[in-house]
Structures are given as C-alpha cells and as structure tokens.
PDB file of N, CA and C in Angstrom:
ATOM      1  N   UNK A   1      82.917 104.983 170.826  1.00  0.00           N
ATOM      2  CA  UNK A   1      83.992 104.591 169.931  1.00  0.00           C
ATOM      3  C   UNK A   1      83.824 103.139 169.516  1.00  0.00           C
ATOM      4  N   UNK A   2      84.491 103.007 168.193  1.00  0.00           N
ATOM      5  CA  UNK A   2      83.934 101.375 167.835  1.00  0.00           C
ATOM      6  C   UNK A   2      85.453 100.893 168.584  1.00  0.00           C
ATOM      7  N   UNK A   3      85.018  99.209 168.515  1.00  0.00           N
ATOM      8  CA  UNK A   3      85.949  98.677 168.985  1.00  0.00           C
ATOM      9  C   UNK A   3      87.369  98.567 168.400  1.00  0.00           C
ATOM     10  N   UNK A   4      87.303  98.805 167.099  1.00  0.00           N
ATOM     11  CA  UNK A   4      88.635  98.587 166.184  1.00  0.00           C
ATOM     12  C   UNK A   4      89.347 100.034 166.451  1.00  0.00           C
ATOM     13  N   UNK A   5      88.645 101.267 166.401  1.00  0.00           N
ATOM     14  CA  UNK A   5      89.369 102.186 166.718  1.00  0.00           C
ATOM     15  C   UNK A   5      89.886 102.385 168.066  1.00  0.00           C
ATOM     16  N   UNK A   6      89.541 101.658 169.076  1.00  0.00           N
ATOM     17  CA  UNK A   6      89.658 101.607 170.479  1.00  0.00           C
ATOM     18  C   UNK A   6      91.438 100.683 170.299  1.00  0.00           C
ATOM     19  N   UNK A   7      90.588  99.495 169.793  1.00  0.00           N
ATOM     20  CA  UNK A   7      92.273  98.697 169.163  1.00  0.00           C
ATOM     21  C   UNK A   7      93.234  99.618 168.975  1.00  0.00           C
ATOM     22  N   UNK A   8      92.687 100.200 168.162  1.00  0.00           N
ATOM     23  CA  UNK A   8      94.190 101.037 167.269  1.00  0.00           C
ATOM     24  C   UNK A   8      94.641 102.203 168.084  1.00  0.00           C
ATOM     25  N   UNK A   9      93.936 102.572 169.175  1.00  0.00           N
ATOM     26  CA  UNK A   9      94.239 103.930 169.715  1.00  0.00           C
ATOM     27  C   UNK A   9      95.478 103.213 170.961  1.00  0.00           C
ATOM     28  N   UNK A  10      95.094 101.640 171.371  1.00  0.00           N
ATOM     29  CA  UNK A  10      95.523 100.905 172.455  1.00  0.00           C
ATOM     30  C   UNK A  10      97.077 100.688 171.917  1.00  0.00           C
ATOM     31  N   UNK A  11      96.924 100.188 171.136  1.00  0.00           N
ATOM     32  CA  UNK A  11      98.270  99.795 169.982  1.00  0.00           C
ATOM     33  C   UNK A  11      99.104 101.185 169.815  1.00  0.00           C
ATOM     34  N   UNK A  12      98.567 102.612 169.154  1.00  0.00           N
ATOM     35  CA  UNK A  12      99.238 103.931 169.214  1.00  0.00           C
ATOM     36  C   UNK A  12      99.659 104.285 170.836  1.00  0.00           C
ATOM     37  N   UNK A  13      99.408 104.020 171.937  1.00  0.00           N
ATOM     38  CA  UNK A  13      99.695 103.756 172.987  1.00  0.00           C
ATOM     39  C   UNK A  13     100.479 103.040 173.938  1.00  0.00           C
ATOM     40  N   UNK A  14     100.656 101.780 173.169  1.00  0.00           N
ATOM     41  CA  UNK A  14     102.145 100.772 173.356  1.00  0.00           C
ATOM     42  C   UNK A  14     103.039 100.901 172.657  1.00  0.00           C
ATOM     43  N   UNK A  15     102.793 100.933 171.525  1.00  0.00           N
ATOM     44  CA  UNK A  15     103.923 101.628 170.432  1.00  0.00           C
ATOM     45  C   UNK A  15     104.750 102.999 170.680  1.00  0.00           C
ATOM     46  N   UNK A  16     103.867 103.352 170.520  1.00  0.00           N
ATOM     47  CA  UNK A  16     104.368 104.999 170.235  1.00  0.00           C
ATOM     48  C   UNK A  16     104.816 106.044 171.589  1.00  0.00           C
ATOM     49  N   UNK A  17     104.025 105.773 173.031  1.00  0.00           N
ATOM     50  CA  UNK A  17     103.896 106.377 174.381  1.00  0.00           C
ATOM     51  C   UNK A  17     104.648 105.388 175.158  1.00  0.00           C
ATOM     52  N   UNK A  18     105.533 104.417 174.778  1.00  0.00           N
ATOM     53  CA  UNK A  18     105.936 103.412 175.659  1.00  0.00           C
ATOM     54  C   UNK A  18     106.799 104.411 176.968  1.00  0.00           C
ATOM     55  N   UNK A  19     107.130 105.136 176.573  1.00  0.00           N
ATOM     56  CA  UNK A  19     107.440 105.773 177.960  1.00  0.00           C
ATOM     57  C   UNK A  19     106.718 106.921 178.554  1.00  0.00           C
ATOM     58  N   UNK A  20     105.208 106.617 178.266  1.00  0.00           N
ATOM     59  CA  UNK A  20     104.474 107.547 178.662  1.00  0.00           C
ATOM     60  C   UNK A  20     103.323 106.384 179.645  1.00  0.00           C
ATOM     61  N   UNK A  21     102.073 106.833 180.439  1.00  0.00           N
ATOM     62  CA  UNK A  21     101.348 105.963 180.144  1.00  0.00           C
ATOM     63  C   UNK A  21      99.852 106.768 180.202  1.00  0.00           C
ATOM     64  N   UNK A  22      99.627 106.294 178.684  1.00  0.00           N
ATOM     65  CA  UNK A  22      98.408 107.045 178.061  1.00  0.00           C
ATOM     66  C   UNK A  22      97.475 105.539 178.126  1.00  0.00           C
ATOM     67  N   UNK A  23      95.994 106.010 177.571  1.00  0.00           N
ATOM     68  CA  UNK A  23      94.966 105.232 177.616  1.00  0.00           C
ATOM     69  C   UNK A  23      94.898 105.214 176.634  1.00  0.00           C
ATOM     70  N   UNK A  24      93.801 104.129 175.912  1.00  0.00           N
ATOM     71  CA  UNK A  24      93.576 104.391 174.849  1.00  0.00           C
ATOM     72  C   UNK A  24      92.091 105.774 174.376  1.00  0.00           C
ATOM     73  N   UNK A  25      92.007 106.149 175.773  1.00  0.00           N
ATOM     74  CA  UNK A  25      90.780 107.130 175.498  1.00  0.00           C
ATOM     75  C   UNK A  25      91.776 108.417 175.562  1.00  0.00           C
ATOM     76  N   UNK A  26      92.505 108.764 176.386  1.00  0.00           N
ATOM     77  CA  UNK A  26      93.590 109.377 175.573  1.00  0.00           C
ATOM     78  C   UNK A  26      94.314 110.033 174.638  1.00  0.00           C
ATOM     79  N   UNK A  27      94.703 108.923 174.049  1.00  0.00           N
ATOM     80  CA  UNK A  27      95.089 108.984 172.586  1.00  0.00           C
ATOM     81  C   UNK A  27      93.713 109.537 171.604  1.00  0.00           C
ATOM     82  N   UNK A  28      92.813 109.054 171.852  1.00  0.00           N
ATOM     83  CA  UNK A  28      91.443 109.572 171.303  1.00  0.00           C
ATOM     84  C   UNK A  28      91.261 110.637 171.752  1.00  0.00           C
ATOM     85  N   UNK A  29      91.690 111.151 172.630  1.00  0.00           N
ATOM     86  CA  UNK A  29      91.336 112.336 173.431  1.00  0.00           C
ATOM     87  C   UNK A  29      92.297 113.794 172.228  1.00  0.00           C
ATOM     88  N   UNK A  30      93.904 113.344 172.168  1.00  0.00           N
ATOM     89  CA  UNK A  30      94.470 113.602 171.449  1.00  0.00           C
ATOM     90  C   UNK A  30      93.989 113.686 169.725  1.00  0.00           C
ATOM     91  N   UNK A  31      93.548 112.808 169.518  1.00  0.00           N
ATOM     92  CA  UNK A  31      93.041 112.706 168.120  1.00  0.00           C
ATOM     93  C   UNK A  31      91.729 114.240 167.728  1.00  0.00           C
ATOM     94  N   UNK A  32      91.089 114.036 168.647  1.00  0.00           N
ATOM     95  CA  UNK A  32      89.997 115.107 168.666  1.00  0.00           C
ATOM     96  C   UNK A  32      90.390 116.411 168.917  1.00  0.00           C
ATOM     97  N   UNK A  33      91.764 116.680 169.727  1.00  0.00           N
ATOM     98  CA  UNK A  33      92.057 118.015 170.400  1.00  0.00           C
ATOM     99  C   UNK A  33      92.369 119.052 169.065  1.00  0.00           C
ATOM    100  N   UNK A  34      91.713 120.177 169.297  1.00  0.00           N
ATOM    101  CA  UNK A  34      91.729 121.330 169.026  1.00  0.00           C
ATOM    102  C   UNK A  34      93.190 121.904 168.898  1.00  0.00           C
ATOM    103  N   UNK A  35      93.875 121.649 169.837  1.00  0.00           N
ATOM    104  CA  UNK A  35      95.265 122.297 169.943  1.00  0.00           C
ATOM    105  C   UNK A  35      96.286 121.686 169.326  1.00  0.00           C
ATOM    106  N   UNK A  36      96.319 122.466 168.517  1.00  0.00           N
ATOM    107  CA  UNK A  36      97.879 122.047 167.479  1.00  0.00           C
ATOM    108  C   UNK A  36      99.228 121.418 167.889  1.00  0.00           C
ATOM    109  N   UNK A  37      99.463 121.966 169.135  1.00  0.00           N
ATOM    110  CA  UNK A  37     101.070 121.252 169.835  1.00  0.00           C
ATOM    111  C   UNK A  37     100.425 119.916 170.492  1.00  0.00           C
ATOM    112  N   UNK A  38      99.401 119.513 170.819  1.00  0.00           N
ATOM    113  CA  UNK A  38      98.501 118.092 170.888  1.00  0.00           C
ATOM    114  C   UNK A  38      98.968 117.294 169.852  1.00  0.00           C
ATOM    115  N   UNK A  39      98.095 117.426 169.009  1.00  0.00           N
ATOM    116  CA  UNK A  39      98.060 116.988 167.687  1.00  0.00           C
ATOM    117  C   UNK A  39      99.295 116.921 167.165  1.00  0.00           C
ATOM    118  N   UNK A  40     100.338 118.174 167.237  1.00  0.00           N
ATOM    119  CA  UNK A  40     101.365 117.586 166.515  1.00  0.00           C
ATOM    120  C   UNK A  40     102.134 116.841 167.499  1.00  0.00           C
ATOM    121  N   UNK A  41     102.602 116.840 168.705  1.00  0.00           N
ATOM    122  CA  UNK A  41     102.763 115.610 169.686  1.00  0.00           C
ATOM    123  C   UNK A  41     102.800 114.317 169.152  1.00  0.00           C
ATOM    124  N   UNK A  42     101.242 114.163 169.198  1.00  0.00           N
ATOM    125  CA  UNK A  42     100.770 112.614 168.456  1.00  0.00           C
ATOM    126  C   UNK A  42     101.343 111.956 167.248  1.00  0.00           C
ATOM    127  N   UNK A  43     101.038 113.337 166.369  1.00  0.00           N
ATOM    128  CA  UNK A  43     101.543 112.674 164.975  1.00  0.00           C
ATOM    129  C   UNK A  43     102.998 112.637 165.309  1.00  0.00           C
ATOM    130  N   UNK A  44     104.195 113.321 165.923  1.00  0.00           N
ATOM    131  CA  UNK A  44     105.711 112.747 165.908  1.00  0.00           C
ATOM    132  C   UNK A  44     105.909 111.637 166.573  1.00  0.00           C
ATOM    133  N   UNK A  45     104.626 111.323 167.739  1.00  0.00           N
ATOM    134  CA  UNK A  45     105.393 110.025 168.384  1.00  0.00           C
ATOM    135  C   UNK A  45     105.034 108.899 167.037  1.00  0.00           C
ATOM    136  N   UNK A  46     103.850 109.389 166.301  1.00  0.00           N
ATOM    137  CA  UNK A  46     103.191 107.904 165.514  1.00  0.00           C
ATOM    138  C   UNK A  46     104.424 107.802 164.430  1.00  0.00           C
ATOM    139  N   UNK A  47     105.117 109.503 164.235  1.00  0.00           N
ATOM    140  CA  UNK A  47     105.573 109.074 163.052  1.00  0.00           C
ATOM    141  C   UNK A  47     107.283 108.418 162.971  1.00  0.00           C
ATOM    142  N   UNK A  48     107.532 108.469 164.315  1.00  0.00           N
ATOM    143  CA  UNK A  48     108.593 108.162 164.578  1.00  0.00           C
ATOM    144  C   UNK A  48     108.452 106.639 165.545  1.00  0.00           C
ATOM    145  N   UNK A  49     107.537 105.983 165.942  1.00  0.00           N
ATOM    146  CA  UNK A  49     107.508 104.846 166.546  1.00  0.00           C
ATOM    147  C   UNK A  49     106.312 103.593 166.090  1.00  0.00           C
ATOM    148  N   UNK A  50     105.910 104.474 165.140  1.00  0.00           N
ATOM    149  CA  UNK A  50     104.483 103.133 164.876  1.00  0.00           C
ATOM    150  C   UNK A  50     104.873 102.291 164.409  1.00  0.00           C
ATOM    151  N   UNK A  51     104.887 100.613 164.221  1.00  0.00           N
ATOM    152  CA  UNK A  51     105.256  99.618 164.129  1.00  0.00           C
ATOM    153  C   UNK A  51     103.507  99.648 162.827  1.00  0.00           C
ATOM    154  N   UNK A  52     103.060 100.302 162.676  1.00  0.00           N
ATOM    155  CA  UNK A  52     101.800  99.926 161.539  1.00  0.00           C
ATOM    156  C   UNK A  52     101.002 101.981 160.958  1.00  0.00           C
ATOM    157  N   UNK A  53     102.523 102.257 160.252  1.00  0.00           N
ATOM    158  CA  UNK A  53     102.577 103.340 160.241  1.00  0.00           C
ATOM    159  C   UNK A  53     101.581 104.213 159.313  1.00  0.00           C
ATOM    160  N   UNK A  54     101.295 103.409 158.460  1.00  0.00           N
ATOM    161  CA  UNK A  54      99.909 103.866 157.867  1.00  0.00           C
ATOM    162  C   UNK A  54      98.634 104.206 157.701  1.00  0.00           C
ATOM    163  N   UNK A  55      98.697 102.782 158.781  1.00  0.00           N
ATOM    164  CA  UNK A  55      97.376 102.918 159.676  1.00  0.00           C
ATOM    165  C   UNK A  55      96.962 104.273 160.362  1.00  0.00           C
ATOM    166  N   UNK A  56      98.111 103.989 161.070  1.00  0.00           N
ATOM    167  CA  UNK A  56      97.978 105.394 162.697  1.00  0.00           C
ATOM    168  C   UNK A  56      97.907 106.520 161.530  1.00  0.00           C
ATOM    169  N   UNK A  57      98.554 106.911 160.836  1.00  0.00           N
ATOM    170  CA  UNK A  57      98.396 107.787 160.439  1.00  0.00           C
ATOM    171  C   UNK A  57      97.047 108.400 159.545  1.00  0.00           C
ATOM    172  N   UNK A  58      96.245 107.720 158.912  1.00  0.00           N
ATOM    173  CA  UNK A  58      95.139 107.354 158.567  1.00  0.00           C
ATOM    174  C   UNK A  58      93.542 107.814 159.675  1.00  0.00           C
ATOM    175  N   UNK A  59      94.408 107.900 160.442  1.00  0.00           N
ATOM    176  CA  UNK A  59      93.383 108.426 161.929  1.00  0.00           C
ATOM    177  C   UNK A  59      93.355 109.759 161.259  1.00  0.00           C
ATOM    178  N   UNK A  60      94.129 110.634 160.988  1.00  0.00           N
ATOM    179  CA  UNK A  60      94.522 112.410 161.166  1.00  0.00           C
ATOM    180  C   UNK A  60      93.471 112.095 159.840  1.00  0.00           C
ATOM    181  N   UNK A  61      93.139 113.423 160.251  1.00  0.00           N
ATOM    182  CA  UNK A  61      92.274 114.067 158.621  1.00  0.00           C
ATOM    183  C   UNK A  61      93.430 114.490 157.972  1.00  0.00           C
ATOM    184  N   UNK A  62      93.091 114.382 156.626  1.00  0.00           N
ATOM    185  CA  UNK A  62      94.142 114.689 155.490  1.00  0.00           C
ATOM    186  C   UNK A  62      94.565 116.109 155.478  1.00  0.00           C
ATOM    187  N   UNK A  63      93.624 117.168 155.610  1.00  0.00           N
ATOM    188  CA  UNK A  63      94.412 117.978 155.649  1.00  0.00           C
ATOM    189  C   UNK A  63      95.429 118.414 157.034  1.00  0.00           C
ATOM    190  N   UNK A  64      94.623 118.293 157.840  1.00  0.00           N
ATOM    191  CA  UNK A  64      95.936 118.173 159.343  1.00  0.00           C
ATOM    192  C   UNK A  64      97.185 117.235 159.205  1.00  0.00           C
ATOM    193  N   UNK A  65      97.205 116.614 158.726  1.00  0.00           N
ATOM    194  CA  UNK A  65      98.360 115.796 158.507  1.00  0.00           C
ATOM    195  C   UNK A  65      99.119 116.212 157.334  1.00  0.00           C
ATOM    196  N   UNK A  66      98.689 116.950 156.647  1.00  0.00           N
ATOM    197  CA  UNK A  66      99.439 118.057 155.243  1.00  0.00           C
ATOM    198  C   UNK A  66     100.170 118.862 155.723  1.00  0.00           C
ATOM    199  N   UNK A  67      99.509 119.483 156.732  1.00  0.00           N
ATOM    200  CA  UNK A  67      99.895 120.862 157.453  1.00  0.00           C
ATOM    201  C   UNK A  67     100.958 120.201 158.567  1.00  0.00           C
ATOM    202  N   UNK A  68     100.691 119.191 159.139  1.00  0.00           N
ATOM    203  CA  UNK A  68     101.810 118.528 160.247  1.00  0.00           C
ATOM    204  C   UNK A  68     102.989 118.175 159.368  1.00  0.00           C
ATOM    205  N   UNK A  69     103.361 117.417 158.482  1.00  0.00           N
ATOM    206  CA  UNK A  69     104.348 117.268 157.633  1.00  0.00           C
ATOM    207  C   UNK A  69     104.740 118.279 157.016  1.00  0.00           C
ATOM    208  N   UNK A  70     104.167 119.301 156.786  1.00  0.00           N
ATOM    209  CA  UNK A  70     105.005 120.570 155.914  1.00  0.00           C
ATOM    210  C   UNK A  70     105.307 121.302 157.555  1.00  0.00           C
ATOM    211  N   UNK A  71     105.077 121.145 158.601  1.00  0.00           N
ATOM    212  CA  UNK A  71     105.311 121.991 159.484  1.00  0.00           C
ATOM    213  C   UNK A  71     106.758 121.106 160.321  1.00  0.00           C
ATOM    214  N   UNK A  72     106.724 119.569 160.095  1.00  0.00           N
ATOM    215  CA  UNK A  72     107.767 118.661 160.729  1.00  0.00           C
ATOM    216  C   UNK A  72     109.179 118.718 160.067  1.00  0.00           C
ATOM    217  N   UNK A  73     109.792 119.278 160.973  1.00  0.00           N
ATOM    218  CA  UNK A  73     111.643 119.500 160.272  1.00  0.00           C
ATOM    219  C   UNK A  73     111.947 118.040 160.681  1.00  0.00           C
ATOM    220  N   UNK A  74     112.850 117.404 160.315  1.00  0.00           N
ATOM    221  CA  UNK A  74     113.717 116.093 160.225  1.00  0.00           C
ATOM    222  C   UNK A  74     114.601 116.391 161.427  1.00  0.00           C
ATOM    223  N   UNK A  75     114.947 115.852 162.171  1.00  0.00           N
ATOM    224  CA  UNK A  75     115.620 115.911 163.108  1.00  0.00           C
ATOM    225  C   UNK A  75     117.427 115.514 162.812  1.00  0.00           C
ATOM    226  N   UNK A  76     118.602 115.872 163.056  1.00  0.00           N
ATOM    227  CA  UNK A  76     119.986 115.602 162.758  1.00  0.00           C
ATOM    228  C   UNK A  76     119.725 114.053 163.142  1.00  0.00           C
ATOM    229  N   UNK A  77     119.242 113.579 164.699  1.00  0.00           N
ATOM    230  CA  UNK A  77     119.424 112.660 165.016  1.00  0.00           C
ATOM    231  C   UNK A  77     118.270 111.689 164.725  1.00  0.00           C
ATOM    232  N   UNK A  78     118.966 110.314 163.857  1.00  0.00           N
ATOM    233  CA  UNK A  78     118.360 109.394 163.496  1.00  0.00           C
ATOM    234  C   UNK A  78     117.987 109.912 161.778  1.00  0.00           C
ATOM    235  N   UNK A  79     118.407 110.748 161.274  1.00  0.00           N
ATOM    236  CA  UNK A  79     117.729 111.835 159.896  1.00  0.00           C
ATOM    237  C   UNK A  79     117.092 110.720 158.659  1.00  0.00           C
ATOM    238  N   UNK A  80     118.117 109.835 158.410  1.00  0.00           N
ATOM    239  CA  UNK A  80     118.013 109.156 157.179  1.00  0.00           C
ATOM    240  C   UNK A  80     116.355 108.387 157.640  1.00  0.00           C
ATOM    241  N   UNK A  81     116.400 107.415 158.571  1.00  0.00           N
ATOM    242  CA  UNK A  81     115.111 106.734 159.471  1.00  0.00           C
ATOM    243  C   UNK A  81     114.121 107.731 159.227  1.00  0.00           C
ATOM    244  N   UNK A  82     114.254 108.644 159.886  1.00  0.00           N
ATOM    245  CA  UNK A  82     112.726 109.416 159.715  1.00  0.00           C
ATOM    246  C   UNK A  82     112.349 110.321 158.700  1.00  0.00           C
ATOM    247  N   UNK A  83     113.449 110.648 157.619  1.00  0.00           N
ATOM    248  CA  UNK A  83     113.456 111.484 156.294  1.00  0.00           C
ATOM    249  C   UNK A  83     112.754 110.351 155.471  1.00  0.00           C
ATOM    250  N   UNK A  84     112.763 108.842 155.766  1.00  0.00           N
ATOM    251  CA  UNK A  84     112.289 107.527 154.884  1.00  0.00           C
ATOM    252  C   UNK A  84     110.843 108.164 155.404  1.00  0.00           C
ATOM    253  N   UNK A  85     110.697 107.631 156.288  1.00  0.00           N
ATOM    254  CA  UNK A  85     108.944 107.281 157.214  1.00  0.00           C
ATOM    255  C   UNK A  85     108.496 108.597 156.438  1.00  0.00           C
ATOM    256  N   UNK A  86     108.911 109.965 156.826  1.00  0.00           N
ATOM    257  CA  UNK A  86     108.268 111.229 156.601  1.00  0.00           C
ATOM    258  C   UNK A  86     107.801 111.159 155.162  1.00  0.00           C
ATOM    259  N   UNK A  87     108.599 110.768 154.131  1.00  0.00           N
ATOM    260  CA  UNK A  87     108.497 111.019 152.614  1.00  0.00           C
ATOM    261  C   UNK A  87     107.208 109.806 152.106  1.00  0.00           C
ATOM    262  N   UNK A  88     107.795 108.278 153.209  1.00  0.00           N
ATOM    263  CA  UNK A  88     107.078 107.706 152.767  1.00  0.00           C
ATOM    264  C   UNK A  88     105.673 107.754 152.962  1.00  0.00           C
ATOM    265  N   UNK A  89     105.256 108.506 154.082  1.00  0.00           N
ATOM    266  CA  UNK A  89     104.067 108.752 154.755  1.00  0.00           C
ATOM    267  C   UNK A  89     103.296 110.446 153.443  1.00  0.00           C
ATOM    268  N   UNK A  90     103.975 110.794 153.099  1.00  0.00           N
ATOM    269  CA  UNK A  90     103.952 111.972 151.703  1.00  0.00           C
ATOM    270  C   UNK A  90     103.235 111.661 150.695  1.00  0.00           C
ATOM    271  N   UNK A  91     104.169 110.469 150.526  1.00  0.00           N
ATOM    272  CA  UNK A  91     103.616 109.663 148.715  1.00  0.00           C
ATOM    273  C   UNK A  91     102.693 109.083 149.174  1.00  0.00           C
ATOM    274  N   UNK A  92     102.306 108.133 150.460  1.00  0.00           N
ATOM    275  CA  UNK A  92     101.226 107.881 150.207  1.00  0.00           C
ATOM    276  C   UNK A  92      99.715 108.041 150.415  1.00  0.00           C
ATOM    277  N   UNK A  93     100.130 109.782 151.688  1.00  0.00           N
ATOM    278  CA  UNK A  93      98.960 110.245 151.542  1.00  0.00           C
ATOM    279  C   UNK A  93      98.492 111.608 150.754  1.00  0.00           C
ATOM    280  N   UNK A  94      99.671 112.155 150.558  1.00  0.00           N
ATOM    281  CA  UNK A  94      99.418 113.483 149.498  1.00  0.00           C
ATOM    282  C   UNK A  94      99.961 113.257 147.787  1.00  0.00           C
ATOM    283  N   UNK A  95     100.077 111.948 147.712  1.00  0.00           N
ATOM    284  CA  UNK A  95     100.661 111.753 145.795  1.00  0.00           C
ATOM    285  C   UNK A  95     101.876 112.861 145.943  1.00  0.00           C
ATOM    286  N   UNK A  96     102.441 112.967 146.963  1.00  0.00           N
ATOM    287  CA  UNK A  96     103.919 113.456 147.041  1.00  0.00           C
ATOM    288  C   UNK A  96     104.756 112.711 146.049  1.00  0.00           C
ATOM    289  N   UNK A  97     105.810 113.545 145.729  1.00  0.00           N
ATOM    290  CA  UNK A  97     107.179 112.292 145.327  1.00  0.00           C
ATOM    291  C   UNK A  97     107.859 111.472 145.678  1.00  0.00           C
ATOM    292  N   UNK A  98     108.114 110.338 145.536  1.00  0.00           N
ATOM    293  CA  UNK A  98     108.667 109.500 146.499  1.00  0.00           C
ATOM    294  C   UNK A  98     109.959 109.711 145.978  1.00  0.00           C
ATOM    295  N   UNK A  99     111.171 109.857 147.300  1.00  0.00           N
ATOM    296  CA  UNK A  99     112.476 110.536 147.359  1.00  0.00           C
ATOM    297  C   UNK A  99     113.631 108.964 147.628  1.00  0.00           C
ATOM    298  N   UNK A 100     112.721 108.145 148.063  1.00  0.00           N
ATOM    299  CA  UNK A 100     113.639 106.808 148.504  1.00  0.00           C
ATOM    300  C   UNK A 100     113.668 106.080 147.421  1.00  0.00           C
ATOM    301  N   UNK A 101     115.121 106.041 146.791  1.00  0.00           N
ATOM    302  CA  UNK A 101     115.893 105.662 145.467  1.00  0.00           C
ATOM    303  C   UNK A 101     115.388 103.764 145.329  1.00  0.00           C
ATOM    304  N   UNK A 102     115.554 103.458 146.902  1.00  0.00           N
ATOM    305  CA  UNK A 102     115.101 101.698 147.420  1.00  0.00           C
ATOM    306  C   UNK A 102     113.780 101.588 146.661  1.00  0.00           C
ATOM    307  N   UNK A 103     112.987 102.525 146.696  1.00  0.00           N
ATOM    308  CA  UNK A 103     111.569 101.945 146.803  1.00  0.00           C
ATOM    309  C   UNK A 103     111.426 102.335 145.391  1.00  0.00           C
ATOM    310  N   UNK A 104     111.926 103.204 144.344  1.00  0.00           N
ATOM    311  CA  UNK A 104     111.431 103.562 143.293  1.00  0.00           C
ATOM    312  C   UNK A 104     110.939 102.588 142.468  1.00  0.00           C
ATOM    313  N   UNK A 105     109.834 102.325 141.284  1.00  0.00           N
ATOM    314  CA  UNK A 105     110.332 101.715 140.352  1.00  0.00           C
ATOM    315  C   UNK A 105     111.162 101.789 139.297  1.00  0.00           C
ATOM    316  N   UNK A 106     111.722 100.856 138.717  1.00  0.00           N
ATOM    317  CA  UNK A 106     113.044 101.324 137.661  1.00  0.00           C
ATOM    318  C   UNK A 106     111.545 100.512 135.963  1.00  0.00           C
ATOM    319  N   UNK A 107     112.274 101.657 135.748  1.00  0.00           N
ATOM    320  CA  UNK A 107     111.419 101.719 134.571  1.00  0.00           C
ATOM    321  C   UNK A 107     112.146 101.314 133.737  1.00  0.00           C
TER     322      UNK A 107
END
C-alpha cells in the first residue's frame, strides 16, 4: 500500500470507527472485501462521520458506491444532516441532482 492511502485509511479509522478500534490495514481490509454488509458498513460509517468526505469516499469504485447510495435509506434520526452528505456525495459522484436549496446556484 502507498503511504498516502495508508494516511487516509488511518484518518477513516479515527474519524469514522472512533468507537471501534480498527487499523488502518483494516479499513483496507474492508475496502477490498467481497462482502456487501462489509462494504456497506464502511461506506455508512464514512458517510455519516468523515470530517474529509470526498475523499473517503473516492476510495469505493464508482459503481459500488452507486449501488451503496441507491441501497442507503436516510435514517429518521439526524435525517436533514445525512439527507445533505448523501445527496451531496450524489452530485458529486454520479452528476446526480443537487437537492440542497443552500448550495444551488441562483441563476
């Protein structure tokens, strides 16, 4: 593994697992896994705790992360917070629509 992805897996690991305690080989371990409830694991803690949310997300291949967001319901609790992150994480990796009225441009 290069060193920057080692970074970023260390960082998805303090961030995101703070009440877990994962490695950063780990989290890489996760990144590679085959198994879907893995993988989607990962992507809810990144998408609900990453402090550099684009990044982490940028790890997932595009289409696994298509399929994780059309498969991720919004939760009642906290909804508005993670209905932002979810949509915003949409537009900017599938040219989704962006739904947050804040961020639009006004034409």
């Amino acid at each position: 593994m290069k060193n920057e992805t080692i970074d970023r897996y260390s960082k998805i690991a303090k961030d995101c697992f703070w009440e877990y305690h994962f490695s950063a080989e780990e989290i890489g371990q996760l990144f590679k896994s085959n198994d879907k409830r893995e993988k989607q694991f990962l992507f809810e803690k990144i998408l609900l705790n990453s402090h550099e949310l684009f990044k982490d997300m940028a790890l997932f291949d595009k289409q696994e992360l298509e399929a994780m967001l059309e498969m991720y319901e919004v939760p009642r609790f906290n909804k508005e917070y993670i209905y932002r992150r979810k949509n915003s994480v949409e537009y900017y990796f599938l040219d989704k629509p962006l739904m947050i009225n804040e961020l639009k441009w006004i034409a």
